[in-house]
N, C-alpha and C. Protein backbone atom coordinates (compact mmCIF):
# COMPACT_ATOMS: atom_id res chain seq x y z
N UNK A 1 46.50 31.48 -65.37
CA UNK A 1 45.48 32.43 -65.14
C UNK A 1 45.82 33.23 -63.90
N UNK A 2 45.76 34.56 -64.22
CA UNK A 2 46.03 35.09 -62.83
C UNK A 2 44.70 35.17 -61.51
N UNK A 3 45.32 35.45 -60.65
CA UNK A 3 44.47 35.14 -59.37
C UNK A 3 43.41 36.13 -59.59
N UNK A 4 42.26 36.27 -59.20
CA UNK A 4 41.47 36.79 -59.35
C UNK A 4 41.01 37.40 -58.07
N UNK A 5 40.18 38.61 -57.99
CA UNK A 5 40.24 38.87 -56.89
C UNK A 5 39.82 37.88 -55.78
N UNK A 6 40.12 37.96 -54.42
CA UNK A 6 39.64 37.26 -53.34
C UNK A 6 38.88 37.71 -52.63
N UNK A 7 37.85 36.29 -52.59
CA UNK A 7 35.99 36.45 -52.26
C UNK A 7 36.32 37.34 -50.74
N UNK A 8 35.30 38.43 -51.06
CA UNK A 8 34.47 39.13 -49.34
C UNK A 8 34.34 38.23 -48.01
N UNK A 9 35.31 37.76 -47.59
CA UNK A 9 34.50 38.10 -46.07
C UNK A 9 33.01 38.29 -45.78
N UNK A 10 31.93 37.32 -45.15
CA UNK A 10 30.56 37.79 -44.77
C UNK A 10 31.22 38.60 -43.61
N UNK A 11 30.12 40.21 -43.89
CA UNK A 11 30.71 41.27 -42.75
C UNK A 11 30.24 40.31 -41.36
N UNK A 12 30.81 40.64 -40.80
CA UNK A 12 30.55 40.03 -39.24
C UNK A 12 29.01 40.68 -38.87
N UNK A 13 28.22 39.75 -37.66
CA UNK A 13 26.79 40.24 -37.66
C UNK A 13 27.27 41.27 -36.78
N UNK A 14 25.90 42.30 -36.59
CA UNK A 14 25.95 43.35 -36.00
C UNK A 14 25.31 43.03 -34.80
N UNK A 15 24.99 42.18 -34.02
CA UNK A 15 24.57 41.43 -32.39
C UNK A 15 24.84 39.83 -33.07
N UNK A 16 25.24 39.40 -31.79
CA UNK A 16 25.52 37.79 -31.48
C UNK A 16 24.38 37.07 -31.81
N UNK A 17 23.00 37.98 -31.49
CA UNK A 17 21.76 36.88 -31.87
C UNK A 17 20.85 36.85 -32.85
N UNK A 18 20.91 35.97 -33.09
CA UNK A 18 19.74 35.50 -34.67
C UNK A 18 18.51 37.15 -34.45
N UNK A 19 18.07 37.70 -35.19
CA UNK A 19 17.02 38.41 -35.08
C UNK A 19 16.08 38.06 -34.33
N UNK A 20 15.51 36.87 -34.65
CA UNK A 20 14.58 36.46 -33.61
C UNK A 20 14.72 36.73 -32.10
N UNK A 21 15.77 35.97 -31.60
CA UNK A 21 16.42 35.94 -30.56
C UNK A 21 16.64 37.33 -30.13
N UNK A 22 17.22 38.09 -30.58
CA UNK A 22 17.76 39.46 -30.44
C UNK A 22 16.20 40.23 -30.57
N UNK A 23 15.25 40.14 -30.90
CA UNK A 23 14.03 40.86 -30.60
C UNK A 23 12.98 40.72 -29.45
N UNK A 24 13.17 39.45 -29.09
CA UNK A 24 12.10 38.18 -27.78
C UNK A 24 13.37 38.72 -26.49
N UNK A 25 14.30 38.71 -26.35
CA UNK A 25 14.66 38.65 -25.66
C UNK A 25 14.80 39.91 -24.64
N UNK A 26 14.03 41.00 -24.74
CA UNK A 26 13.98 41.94 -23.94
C UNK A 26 12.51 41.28 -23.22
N UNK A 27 11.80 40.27 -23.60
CA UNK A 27 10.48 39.91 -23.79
C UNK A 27 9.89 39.26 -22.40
N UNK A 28 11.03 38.17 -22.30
CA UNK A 28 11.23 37.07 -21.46
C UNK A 28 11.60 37.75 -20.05
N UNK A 29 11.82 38.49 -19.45
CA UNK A 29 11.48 38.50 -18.12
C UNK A 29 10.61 38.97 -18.02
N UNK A 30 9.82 39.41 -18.87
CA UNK A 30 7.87 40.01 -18.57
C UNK A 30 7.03 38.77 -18.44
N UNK A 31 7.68 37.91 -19.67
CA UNK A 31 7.30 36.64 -19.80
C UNK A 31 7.11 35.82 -18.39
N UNK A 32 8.27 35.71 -18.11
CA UNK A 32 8.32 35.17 -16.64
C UNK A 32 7.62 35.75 -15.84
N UNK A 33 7.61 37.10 -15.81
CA UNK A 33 6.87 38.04 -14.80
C UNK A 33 4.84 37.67 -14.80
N UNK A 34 4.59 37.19 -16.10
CA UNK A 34 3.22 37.03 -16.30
C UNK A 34 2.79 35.87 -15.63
N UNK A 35 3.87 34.92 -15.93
CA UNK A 35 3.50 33.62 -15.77
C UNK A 35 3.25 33.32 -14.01
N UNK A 36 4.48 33.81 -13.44
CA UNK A 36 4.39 34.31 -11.62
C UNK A 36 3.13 34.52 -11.64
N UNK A 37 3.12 35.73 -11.96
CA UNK A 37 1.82 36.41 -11.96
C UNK A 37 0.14 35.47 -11.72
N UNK A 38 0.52 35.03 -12.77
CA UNK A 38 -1.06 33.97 -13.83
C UNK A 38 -0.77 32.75 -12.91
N UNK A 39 -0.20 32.20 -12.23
CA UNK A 39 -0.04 30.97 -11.23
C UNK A 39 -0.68 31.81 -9.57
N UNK A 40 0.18 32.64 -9.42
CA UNK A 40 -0.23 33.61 -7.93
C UNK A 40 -2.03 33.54 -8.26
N UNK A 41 -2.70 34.24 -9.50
CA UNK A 41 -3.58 34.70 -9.72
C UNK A 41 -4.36 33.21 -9.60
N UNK A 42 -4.57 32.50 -9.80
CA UNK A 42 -5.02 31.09 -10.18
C UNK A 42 -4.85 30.22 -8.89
N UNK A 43 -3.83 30.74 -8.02
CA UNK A 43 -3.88 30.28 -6.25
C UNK A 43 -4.74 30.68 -5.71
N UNK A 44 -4.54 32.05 -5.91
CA UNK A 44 -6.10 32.61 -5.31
C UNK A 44 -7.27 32.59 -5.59
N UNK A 45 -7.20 32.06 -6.74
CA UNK A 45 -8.70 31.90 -7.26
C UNK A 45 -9.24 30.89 -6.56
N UNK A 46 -8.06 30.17 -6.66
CA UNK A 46 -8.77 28.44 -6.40
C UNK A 46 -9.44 28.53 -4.03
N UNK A 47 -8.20 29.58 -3.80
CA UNK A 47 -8.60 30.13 -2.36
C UNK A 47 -10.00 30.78 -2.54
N UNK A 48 -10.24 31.46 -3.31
CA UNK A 48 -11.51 31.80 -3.31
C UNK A 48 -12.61 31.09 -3.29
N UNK A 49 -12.30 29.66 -4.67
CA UNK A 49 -13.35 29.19 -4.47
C UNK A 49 -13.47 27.91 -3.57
N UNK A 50 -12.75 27.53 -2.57
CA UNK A 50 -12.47 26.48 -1.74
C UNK A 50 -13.14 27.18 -0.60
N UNK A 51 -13.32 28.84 -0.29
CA UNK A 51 -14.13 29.53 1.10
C UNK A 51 -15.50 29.28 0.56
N UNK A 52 -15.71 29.70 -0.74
CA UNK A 52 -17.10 29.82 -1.31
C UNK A 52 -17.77 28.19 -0.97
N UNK A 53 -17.20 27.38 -1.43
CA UNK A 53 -17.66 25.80 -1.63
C UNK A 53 -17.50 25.48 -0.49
N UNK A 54 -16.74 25.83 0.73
CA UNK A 54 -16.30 25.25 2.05
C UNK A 54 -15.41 24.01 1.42
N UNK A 55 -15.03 23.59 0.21
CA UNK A 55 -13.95 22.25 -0.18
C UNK A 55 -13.77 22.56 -1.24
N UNK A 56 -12.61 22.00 -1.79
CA UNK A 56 -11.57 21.92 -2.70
C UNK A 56 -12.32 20.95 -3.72
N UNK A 57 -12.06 20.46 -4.79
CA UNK A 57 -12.64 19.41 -5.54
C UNK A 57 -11.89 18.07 -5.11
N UNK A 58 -12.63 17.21 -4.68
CA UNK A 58 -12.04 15.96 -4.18
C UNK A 58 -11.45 15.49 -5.57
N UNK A 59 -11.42 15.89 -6.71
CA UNK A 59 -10.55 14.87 -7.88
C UNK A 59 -9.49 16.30 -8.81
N UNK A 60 -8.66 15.85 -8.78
CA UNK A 60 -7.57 16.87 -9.25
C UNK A 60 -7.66 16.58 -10.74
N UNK A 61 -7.42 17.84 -11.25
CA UNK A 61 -7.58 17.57 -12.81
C UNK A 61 -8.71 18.03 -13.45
N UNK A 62 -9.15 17.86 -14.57
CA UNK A 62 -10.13 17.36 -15.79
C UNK A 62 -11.25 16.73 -15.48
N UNK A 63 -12.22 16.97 -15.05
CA UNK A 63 -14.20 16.24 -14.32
C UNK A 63 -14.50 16.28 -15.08
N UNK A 64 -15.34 15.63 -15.35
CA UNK A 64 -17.21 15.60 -15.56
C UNK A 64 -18.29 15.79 -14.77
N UNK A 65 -18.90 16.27 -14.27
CA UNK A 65 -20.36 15.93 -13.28
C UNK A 65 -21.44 16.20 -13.82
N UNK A 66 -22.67 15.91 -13.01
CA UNK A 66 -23.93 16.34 -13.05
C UNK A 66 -24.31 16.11 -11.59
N UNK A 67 -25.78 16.67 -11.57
CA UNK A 67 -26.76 16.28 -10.15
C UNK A 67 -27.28 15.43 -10.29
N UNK A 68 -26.97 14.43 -10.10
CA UNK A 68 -27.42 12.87 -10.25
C UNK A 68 -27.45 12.38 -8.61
N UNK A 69 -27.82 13.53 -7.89
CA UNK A 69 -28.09 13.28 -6.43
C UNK A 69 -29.56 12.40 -6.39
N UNK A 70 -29.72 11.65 -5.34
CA UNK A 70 -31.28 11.33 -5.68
C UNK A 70 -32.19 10.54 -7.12
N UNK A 71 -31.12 10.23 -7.85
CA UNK A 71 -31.68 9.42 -8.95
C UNK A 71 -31.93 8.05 -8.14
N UNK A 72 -32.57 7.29 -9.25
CA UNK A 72 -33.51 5.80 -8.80
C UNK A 72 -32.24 4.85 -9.26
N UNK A 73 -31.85 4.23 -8.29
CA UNK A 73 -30.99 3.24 -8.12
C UNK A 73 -31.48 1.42 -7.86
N UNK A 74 -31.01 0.59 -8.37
CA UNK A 74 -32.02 -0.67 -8.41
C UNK A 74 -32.17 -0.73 -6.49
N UNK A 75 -33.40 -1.88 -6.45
CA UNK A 75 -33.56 -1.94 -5.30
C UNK A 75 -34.50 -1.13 -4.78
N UNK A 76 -34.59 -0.08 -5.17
CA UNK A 76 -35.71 0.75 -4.49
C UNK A 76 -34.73 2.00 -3.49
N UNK A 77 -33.58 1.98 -4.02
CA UNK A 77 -32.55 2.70 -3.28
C UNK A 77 -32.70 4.25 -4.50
N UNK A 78 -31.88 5.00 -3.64
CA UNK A 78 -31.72 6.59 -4.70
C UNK A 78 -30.09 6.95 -4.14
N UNK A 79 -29.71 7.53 -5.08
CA UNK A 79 -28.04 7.53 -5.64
C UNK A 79 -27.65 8.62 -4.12
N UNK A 80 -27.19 8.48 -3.35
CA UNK A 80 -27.00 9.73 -2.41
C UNK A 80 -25.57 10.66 -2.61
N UNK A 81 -25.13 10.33 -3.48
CA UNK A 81 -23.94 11.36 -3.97
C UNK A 81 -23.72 12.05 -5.24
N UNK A 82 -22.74 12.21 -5.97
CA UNK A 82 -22.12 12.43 -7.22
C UNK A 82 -21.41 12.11 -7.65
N UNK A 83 -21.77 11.89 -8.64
CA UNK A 83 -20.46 10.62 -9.46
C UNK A 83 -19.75 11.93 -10.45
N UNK A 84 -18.53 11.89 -9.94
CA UNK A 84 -17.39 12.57 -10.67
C UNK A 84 -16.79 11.89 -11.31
N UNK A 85 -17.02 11.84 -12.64
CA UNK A 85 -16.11 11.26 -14.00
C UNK A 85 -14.84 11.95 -14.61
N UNK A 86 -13.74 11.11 -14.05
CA UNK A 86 -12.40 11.83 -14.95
C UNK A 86 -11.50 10.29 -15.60
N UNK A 87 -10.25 11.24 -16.56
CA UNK A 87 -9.31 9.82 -16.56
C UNK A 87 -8.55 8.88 -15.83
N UNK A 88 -8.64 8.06 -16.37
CA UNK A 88 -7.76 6.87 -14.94
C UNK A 88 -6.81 7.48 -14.45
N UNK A 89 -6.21 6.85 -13.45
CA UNK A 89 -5.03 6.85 -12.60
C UNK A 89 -5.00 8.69 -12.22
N UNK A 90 -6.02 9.72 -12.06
CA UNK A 90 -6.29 10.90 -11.24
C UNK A 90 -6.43 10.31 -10.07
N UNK A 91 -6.19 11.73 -9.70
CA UNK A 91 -5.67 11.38 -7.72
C UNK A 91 -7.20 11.91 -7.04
N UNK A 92 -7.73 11.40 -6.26
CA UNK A 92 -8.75 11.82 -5.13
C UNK A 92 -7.89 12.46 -4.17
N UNK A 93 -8.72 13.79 -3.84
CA UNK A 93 -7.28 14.71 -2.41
C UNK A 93 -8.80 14.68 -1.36
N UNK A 94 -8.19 14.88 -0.14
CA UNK A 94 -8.95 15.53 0.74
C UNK A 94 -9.43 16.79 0.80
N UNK A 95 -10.46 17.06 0.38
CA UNK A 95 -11.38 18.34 0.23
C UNK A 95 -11.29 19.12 1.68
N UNK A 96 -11.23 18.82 2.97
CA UNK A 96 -10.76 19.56 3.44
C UNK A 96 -9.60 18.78 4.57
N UNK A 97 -9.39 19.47 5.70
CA UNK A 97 -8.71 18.63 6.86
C UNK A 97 -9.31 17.88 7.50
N UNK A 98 -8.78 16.68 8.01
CA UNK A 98 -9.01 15.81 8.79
C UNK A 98 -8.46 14.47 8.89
N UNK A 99 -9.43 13.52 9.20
CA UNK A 99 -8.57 12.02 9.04
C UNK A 99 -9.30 11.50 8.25
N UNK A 100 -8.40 10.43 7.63
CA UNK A 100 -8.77 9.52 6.24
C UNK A 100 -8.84 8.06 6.95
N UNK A 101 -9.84 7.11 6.58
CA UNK A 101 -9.71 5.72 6.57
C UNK A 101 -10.33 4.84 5.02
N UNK A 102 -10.01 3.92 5.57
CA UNK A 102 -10.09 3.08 4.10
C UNK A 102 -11.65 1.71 4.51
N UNK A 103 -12.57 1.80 3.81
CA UNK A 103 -13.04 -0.02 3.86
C UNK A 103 -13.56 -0.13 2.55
N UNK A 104 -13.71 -0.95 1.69
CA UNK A 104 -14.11 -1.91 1.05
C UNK A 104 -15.67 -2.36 1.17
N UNK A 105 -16.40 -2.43 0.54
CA UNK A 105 -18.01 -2.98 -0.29
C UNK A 105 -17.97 -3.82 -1.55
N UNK A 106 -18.57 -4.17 -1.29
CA UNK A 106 -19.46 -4.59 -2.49
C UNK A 106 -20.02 -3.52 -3.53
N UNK A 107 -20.64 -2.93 -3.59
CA UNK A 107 -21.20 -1.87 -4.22
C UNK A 107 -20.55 -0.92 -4.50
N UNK A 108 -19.43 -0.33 -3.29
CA UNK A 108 -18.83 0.94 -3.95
C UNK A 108 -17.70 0.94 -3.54
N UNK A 109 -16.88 -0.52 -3.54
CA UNK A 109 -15.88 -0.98 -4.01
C UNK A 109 -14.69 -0.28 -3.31
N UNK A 110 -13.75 0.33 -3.08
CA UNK A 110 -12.92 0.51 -2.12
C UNK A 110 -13.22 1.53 -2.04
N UNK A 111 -13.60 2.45 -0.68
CA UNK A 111 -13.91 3.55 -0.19
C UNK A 111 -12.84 4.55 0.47
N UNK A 112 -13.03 5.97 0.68
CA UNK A 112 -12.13 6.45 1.54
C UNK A 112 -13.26 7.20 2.30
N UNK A 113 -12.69 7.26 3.64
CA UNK A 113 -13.93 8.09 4.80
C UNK A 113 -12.68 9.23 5.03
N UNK A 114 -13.51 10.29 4.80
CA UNK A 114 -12.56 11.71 5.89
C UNK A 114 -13.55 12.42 6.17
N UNK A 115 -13.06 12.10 7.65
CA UNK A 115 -14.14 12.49 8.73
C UNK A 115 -13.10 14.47 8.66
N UNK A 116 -13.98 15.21 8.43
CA UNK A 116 -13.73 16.65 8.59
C UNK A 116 -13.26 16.97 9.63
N UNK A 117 -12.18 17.92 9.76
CA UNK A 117 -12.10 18.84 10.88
C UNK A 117 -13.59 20.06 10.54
N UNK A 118 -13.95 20.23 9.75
CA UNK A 118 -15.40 21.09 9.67
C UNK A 118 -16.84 20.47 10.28
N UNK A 119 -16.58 18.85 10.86
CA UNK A 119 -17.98 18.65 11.31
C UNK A 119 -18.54 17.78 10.45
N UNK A 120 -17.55 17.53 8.84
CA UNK A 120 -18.58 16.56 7.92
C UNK A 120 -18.26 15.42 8.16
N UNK A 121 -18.47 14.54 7.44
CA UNK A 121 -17.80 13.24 6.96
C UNK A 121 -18.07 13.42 5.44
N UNK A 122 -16.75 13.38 4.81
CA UNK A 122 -16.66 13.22 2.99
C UNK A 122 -15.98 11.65 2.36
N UNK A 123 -17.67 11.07 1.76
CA UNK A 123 -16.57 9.42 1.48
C UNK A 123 -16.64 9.68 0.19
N UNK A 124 -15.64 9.03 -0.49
CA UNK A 124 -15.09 8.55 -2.29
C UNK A 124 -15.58 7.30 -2.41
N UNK A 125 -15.74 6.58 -3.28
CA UNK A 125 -16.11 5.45 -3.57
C UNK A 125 -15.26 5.03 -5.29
N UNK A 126 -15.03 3.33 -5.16
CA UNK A 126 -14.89 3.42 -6.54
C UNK A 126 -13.51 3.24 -6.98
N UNK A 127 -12.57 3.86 -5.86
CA UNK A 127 -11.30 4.23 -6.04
C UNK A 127 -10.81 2.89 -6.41
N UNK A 128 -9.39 2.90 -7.48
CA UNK A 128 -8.72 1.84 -7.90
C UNK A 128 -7.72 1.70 -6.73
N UNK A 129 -7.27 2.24 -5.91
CA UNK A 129 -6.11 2.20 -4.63
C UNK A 129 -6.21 3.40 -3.85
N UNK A 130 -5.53 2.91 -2.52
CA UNK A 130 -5.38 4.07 -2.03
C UNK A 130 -4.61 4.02 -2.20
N UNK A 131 -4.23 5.65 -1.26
CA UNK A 131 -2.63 6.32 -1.20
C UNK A 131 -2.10 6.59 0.24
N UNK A 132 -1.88 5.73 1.18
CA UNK A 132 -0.98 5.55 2.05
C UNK A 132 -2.10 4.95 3.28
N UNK A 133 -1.65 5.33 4.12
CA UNK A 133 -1.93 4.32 5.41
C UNK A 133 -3.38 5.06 5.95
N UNK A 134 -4.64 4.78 6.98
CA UNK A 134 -5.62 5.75 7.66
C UNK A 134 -4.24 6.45 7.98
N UNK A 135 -5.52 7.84 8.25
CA UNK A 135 -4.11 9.22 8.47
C UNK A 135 -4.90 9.96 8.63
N UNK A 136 -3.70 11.31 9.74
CA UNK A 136 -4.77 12.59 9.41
C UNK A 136 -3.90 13.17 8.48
N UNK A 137 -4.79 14.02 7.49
CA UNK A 137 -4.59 14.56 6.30
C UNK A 137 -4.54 16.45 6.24
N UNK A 138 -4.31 16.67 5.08
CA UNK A 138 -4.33 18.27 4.93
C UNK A 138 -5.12 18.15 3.82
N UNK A 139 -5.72 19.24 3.42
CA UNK A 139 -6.67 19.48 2.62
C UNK A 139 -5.68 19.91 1.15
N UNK A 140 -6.11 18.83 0.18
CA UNK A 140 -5.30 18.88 -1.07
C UNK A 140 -4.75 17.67 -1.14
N UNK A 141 -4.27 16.45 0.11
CA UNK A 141 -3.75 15.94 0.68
C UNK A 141 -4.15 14.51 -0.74
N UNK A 142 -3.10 13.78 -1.41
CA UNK A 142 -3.88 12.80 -2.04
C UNK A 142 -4.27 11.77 -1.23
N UNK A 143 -5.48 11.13 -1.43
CA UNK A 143 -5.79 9.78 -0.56
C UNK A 143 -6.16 8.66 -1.48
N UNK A 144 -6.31 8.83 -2.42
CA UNK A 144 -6.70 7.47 -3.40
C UNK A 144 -6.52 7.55 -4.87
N UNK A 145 -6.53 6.98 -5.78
CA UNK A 145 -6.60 7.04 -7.10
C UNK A 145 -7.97 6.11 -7.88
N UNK A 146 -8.62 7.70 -8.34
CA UNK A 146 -9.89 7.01 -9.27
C UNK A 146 -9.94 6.12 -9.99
N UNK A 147 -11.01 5.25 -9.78
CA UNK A 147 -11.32 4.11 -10.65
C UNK A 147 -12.86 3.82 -10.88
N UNK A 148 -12.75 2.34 -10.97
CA UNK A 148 -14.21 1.27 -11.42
C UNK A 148 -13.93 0.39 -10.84
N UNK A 149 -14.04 0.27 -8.99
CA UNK A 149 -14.23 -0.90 -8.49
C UNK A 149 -15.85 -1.00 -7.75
N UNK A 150 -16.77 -2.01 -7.37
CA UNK A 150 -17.38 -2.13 -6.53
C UNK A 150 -18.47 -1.94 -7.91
N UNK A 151 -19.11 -1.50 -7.98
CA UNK A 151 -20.45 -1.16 -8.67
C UNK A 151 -20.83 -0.15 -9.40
N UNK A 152 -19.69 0.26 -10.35
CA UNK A 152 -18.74 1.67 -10.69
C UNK A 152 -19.56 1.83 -12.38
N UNK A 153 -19.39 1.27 -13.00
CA UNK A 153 -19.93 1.11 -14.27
C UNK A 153 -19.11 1.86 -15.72
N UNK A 154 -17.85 2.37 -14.99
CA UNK A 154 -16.94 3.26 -15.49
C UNK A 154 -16.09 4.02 -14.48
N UNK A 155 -14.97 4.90 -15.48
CA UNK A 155 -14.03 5.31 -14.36
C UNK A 155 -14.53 6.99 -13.64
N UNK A 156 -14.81 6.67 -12.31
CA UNK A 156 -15.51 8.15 -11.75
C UNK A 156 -15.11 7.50 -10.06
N UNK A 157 -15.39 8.37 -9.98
CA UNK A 157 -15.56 8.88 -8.02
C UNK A 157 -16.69 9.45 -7.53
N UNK A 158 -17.32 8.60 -6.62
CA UNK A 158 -18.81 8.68 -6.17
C UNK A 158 -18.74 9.60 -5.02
N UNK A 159 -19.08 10.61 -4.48
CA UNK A 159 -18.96 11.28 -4.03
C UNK A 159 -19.83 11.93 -2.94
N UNK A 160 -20.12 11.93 -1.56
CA UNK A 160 -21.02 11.98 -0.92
C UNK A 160 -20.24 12.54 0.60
N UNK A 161 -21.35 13.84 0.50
CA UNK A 161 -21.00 14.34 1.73
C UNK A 161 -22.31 13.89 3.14
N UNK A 162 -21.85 13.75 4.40
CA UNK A 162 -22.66 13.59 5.31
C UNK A 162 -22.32 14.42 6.57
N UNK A 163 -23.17 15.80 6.95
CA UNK A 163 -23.13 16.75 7.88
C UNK A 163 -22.89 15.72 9.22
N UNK A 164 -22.72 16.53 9.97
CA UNK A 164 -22.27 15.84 11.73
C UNK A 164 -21.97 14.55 11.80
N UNK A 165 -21.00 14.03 10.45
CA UNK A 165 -20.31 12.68 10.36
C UNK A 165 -21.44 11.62 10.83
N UNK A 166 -22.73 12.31 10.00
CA UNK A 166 -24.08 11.39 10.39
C UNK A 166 -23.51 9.75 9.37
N UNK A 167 -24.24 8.73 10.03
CA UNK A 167 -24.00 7.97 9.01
C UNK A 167 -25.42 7.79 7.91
N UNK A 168 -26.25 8.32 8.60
CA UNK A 168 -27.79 8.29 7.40
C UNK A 168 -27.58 9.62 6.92
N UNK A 169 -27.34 10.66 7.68
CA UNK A 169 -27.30 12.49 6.86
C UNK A 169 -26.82 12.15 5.40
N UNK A 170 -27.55 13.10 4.68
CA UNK A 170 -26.55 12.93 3.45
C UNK A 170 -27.06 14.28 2.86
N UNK A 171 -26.22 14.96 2.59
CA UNK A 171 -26.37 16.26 1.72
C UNK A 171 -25.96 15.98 0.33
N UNK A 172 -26.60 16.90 -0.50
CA UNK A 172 -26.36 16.39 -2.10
C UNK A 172 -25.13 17.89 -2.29
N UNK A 173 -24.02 16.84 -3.08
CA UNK A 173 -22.85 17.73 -2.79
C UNK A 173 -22.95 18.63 -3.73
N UNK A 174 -23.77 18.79 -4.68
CA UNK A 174 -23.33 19.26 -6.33
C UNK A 174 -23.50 20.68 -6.19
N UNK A 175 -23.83 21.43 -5.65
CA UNK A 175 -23.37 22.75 -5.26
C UNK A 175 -22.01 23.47 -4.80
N UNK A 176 -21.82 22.37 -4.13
CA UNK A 176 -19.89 22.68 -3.73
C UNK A 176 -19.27 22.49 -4.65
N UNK A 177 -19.56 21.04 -5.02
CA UNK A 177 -18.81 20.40 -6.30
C UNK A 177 -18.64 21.70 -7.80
N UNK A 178 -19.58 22.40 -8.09
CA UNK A 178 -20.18 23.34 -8.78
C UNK A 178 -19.12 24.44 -9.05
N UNK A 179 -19.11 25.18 -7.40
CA UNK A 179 -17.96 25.72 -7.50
C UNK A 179 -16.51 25.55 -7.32
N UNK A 180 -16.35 24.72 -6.50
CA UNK A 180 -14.80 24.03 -6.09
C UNK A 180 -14.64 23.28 -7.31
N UNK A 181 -14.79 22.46 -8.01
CA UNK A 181 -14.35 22.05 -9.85
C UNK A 181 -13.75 23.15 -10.80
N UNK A 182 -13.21 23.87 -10.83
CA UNK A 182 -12.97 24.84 -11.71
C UNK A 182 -12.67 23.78 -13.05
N UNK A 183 -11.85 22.65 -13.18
CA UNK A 183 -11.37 22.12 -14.24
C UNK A 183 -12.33 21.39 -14.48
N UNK A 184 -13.69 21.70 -14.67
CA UNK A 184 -14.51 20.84 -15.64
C UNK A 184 -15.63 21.16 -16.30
N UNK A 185 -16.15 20.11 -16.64
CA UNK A 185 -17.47 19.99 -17.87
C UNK A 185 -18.75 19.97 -17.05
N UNK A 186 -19.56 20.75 -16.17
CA UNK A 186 -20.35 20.38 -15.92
C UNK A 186 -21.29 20.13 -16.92
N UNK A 187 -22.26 18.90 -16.72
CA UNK A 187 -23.16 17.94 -17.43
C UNK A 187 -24.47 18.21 -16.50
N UNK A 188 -25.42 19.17 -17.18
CA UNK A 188 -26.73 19.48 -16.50
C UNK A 188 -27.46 18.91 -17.43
């Protein structure tokens, strides 16, 4: 049998990249350019709302809250903070500057105190550990990791601010909390 003609050659492509590729790719440094952008934009937001609130959200991540300031607690006691509900092993930061210490209760189970460079005192409660030694801190600064120790009833961070590092003062935080939370569910 004689030879028959011999098969075409696929013509060579006309660009190196798949179509796809060869269309996205003028795309991707805008891409990048947005994303800069949408992080810068989202720094400042969070600057914005850390002047507005005077603090940062003491729990990084994903919340829950409500104003559960002042609810009826056994004993004849009333709740003097906010219980911030997120998933385990989230970090508690220092809401603003100052120094951090650590003690232990019964009730609200390993604590962190940061006494403000603003004049407050801000304690956590609840926490499963801390995160390093008493210290002075920066605001963002992690100091503990949320839990259910002490009288917790689930995993949250009890939350209580006290003006002129009073130890009876107690302001109900859920207004700061309100706006400094951007990442959550408030529960009214």
């Amino acid at each position: 049998m004689p030879p028959g003609p011999a098969a075409a050659a696929p013509a060579p492509p006309d660009h190196p990249l798949p179509a796809l590729q060869r269309d996205t790719a003028p795309l991707v440094p805008a891409v990048v350019s947005l994303n800069v952008a949408n992080a810068a934009l989202l720094a400042a937001e969070q600057e914005v709302l850390a002047a507005r609130a005077g603090i940062i959200c003491p729990v990084e991540g994903n919340v829950w809250f409500m104003n559960d300031f002042g609810d009826s607690r056994p004993g004849g006691r009333s709740h003097q903070g906010n219980d911030i509900a997120s998933g385990p092993d989230q970090a508690a930061v220092a809401v603003v500057d100052g120094a951090v210490s650590y003690k232990s209760g019964h009730r609200q189970g390993r604590g962190a105190y940061l006494r403000g460079s603003d004049g407050n005192e801000y304690r956590y409660y609840h926490l499963n550990e801390y995160v390093g030694a008493p210290r002075a801190v920066k605001r963002g600064e992690v100091i503990g990791i949320v839990g259910n120790t002490g009288n917790a009833g689930g995993i949250h961070t009890h939350f209580e601010i006290h003006p002129g590092w009073s130890e009876y003062d107690v302001e109900n935080p859920y207004d700061k909390l309100d706006i400094a939370c951007r990442d959550r569910a408030p529960l009214h």
